[in-house]
C-alpha atoms as a PDB file:
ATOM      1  CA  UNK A   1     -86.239  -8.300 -88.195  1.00  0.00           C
ATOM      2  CA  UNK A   2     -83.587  -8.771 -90.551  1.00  0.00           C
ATOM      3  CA  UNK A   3     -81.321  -5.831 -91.091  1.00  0.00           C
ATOM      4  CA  UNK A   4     -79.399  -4.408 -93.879  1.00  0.00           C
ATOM      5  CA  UNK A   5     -75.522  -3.189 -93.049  1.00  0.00           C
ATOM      6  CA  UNK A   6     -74.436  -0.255 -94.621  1.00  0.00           C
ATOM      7  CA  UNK A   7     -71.370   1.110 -94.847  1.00  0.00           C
ATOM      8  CA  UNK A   8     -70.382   4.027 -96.281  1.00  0.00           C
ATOM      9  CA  UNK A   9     -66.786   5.011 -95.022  1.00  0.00           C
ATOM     10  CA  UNK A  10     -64.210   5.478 -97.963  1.00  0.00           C
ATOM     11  CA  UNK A  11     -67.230   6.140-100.440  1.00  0.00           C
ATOM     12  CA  UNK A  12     -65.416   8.438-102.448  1.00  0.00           C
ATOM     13  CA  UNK A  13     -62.247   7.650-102.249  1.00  0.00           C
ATOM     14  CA  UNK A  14     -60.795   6.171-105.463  1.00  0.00           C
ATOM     15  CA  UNK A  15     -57.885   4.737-106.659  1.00  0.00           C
ATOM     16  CA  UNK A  16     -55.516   7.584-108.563  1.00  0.00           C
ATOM     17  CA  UNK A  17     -52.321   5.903-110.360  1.00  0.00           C
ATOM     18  CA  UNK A  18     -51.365   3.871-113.016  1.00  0.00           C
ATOM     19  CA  UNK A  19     -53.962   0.628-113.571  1.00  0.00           C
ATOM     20  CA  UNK A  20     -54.797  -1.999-115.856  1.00  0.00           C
ATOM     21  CA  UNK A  21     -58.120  -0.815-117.595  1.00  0.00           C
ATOM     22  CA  UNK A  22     -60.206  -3.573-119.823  1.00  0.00           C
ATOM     23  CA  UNK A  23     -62.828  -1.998-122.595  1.00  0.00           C
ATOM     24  CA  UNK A  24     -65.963  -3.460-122.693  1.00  0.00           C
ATOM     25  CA  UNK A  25     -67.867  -0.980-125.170  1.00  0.00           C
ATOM     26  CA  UNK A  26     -66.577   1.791-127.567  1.00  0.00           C
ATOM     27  CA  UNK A  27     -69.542   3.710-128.477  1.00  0.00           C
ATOM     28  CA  UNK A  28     -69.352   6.413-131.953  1.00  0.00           C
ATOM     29  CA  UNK A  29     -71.886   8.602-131.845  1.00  0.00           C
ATOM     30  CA  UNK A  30     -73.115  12.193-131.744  1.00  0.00           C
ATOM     31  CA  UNK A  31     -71.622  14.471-128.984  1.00  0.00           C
ATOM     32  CA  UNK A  32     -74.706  15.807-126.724  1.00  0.00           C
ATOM     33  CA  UNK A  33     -74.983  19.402-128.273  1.00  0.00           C
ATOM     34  CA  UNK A  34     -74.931  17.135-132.047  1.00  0.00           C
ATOM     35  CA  UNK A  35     -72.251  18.809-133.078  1.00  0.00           C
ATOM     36  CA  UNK A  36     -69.402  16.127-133.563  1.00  0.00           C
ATOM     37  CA  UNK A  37     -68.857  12.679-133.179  1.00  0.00           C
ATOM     38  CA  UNK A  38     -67.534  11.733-130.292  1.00  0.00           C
ATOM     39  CA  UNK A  39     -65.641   8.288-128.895  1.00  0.00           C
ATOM     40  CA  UNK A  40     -67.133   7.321-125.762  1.00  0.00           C
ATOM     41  CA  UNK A  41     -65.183   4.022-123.813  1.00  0.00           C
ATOM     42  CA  UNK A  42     -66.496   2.228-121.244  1.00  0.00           C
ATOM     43  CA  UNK A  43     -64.000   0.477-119.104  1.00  0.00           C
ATOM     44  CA  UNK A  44     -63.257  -1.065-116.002  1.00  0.00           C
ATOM     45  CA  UNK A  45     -60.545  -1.614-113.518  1.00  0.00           C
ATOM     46  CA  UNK A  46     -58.873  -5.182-113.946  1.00  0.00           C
ATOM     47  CA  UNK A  47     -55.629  -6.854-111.879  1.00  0.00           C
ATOM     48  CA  UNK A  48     -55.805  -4.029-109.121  1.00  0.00           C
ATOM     49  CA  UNK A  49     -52.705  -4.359-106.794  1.00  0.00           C
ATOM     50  CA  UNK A  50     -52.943  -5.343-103.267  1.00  0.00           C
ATOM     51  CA  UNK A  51     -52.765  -2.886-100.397  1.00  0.00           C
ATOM     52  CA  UNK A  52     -54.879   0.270 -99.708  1.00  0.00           C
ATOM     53  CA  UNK A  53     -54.865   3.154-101.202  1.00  0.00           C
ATOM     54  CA  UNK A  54     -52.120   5.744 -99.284  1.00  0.00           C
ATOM     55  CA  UNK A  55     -53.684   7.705 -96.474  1.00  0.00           C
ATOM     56  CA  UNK A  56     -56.829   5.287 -96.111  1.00  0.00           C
ATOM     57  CA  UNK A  57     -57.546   1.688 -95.089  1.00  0.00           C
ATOM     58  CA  UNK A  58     -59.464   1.405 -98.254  1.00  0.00           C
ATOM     59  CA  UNK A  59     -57.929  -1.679-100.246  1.00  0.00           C
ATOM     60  CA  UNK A  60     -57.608  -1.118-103.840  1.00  0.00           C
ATOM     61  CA  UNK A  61     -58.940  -4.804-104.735  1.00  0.00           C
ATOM     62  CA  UNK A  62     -62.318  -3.651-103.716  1.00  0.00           C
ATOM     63  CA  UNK A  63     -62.033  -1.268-106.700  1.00  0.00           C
ATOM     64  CA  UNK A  64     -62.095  -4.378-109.100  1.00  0.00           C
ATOM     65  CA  UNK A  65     -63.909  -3.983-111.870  1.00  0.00           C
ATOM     66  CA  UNK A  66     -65.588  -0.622-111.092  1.00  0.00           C
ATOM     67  CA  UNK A  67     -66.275   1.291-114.224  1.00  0.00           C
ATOM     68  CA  UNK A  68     -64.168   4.187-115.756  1.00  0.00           C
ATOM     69  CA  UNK A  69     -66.039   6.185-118.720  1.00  0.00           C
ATOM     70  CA  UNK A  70     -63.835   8.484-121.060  1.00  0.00           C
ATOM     71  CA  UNK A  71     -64.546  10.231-124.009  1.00  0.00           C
ATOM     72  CA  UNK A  72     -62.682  11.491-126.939  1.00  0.00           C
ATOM     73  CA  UNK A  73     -63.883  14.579-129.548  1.00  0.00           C
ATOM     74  CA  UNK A  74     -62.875  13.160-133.091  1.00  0.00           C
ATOM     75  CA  UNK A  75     -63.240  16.799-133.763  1.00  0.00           C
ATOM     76  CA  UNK A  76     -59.415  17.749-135.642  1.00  0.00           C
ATOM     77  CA  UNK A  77     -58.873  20.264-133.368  1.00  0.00           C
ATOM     78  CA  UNK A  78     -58.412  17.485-130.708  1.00  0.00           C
ATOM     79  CA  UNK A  79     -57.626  14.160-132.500  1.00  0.00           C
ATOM     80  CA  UNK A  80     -54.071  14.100-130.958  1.00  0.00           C
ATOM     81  CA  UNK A  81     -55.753  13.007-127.979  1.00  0.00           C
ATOM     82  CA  UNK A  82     -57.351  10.168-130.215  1.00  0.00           C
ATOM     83  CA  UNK A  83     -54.849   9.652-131.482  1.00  0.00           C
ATOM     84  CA  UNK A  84     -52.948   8.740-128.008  1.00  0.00           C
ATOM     85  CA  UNK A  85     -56.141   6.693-127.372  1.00  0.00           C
ATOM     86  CA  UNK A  86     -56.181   4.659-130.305  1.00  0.00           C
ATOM     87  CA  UNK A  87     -51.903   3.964-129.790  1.00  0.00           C
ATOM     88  CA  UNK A  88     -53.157   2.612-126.600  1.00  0.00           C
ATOM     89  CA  UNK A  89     -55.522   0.157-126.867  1.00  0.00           C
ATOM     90  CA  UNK A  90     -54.556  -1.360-130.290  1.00  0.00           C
ATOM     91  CA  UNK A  91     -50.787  -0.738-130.129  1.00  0.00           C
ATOM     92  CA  UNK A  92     -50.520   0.811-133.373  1.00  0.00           C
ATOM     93  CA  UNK A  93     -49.111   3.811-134.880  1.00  0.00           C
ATOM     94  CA  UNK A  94     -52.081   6.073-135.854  1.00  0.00           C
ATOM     95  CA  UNK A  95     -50.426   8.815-137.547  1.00  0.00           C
ATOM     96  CA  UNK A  96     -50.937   8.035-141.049  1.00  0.00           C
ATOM     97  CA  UNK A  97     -54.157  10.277-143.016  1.00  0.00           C
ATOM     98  CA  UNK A  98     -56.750   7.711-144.357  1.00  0.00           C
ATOM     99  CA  UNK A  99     -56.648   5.445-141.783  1.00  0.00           C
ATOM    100  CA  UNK A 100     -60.478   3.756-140.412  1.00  0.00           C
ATOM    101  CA  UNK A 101     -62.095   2.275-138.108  1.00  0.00           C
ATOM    102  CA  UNK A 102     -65.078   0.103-138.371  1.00  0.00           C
ATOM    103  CA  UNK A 103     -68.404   0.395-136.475  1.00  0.00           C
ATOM    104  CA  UNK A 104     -71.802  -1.980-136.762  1.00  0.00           C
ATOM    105  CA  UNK A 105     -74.796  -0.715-135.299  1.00  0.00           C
ATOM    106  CA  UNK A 106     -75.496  -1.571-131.027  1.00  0.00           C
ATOM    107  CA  UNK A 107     -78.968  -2.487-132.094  1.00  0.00           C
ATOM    108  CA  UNK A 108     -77.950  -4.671-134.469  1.00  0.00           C
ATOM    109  CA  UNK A 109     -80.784  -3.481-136.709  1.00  0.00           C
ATOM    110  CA  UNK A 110     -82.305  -4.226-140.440  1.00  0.00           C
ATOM    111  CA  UNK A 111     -81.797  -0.896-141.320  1.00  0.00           C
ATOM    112  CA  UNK A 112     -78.172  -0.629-140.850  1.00  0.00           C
ATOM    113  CA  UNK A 113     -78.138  -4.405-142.188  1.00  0.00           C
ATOM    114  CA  UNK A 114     -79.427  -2.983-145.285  1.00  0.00           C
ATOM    115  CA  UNK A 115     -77.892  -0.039-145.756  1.00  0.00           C
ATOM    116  CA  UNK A 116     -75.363   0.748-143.240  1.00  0.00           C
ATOM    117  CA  UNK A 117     -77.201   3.486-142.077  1.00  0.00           C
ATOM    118  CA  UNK A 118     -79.373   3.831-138.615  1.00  0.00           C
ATOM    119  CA  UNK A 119     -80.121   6.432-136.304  1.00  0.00           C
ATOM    120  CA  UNK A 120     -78.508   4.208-133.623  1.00  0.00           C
ATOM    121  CA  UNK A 121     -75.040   4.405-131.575  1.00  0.00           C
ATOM    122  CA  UNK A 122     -72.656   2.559-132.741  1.00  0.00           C
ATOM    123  CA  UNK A 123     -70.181   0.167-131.546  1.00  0.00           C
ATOM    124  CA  UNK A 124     -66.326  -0.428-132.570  1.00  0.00           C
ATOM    125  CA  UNK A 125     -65.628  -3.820-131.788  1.00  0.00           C
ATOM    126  CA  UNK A 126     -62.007  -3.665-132.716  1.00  0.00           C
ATOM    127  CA  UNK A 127     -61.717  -1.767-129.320  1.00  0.00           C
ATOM    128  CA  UNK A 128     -63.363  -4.233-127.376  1.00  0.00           C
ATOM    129  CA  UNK A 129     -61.932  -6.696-124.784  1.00  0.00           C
ATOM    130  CA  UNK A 130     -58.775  -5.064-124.906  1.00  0.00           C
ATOM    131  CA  UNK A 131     -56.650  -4.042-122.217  1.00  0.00           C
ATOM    132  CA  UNK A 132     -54.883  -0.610-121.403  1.00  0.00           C
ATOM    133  CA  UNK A 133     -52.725   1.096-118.829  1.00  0.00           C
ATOM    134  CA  UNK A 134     -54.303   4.390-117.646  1.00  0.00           C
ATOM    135  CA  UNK A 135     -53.147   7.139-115.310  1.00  0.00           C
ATOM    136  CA  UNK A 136     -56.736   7.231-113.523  1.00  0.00           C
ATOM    137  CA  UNK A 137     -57.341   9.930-111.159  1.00  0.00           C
ATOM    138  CA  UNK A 138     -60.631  11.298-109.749  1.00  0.00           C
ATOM    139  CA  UNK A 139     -63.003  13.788-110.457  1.00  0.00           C
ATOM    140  CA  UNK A 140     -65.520  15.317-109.008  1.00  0.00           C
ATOM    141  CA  UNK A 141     -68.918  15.207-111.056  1.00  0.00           C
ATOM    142  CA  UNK A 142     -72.544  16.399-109.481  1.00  0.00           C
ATOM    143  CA  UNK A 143     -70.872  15.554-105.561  1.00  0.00           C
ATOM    144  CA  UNK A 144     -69.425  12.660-106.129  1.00  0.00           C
ATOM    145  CA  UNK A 145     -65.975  11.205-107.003  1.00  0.00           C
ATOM    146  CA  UNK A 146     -65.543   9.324-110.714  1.00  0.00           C
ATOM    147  CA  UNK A 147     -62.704   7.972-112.441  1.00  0.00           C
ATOM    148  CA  UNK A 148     -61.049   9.187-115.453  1.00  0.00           C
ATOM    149  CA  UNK A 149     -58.243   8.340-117.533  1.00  0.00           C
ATOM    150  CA  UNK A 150     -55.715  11.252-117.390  1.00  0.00           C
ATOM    151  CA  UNK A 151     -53.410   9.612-119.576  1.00  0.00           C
ATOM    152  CA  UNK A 152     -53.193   6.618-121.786  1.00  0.00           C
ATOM    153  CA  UNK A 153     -50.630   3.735-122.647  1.00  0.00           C
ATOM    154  CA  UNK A 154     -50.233   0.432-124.258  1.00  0.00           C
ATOM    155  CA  UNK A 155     -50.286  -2.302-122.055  1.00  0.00           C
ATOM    156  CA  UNK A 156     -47.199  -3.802-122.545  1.00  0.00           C
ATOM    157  CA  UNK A 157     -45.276  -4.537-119.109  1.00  0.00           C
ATOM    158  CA  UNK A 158     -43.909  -1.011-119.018  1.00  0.00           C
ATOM    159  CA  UNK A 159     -45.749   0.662-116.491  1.00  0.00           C
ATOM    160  CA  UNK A 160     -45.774  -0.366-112.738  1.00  0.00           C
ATOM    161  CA  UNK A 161     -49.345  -0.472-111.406  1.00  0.00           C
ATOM    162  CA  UNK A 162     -49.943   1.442-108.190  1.00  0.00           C
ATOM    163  CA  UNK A 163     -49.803   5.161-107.299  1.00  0.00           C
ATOM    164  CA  UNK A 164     -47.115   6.078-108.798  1.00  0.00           C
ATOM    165  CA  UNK A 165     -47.704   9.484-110.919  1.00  0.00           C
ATOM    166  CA  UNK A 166     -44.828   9.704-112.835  1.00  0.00           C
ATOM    167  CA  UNK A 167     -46.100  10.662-115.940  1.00  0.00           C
END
């Protein structure tokens, strides 16, 4: 009978350092309590380096495209953060008041069509198919290990990739 080979060795270890992070979807919508708005990005690893990850024999190619999520408040208490986020990705200066971004709906729907108005999320595509430099490190959600993006910057041949933590 054929057989299936599993192994699960090095399943949570992840790559922490700097790293070349692509966005494939920025989401606006309402935060899970409906409260505020919040910027959810959904990302994944691009151009990992070669060699393994200190301490393991777990390469960091094989961490190619895995996903990263990270979300932002646009509450004002915390829009410095989005602010850092924004200066990332699109390598502007987002400091003046009055400034936008725009959003179309991720059902593409009449409704918003019409009126600009839905009940659905929706999706920035300025944000989209960019690239960023993140520090990633891991955390530990419900047992397992996930990635998030401790700190952002623009990806513009500054930053070494690799596990270097100088901040």
């Amino acid at each position: 009978m054929p057989q299936i080979d599993l192994d699960f060795g090095g399943i949570n270890d992840v790559p922490e350092g700097w790293f070349r992070l692509t966005v494939d979807k920025a989401i606006y919508k309402p935060n899970k309590a409906g409260t505020a708005m919040v910027l959810n990005l959904q990302l994944h690893l691009t151009d990992m380096p070669p060699g393994c990850i200190p301490g393991t024999e777990t390469e960091y190619e094989q961490f190619e495209n895995r996903p990263v999520y990270d979300s932002t408040s646009m509450q004002p208490q915390v829009r410095w953060r989005l602010q850092k986020v924004l200066a990332a990705i699109t390598g502007k200066d987002w400091s003046e008041d009055g400034m936008h971004l725009d959003f179309v709906c991720e059902e593409d729907c009449e409704q918003f069509a019409e009126t600009e108005k839905c009940s659905h999320n929706k999706r920035i595509p300025d944000l989209e198919e960019k690239t960023v430099v993140g520090l990633v490190v891991g955390e530990e959600y419900e047992g397992n290990m996930n990635l998030k993006v401790k700190k952002w910057v623009e990806d513009n041949g500054s930053v070494e990739f690799g596990p270097d933590f100088t901040e």
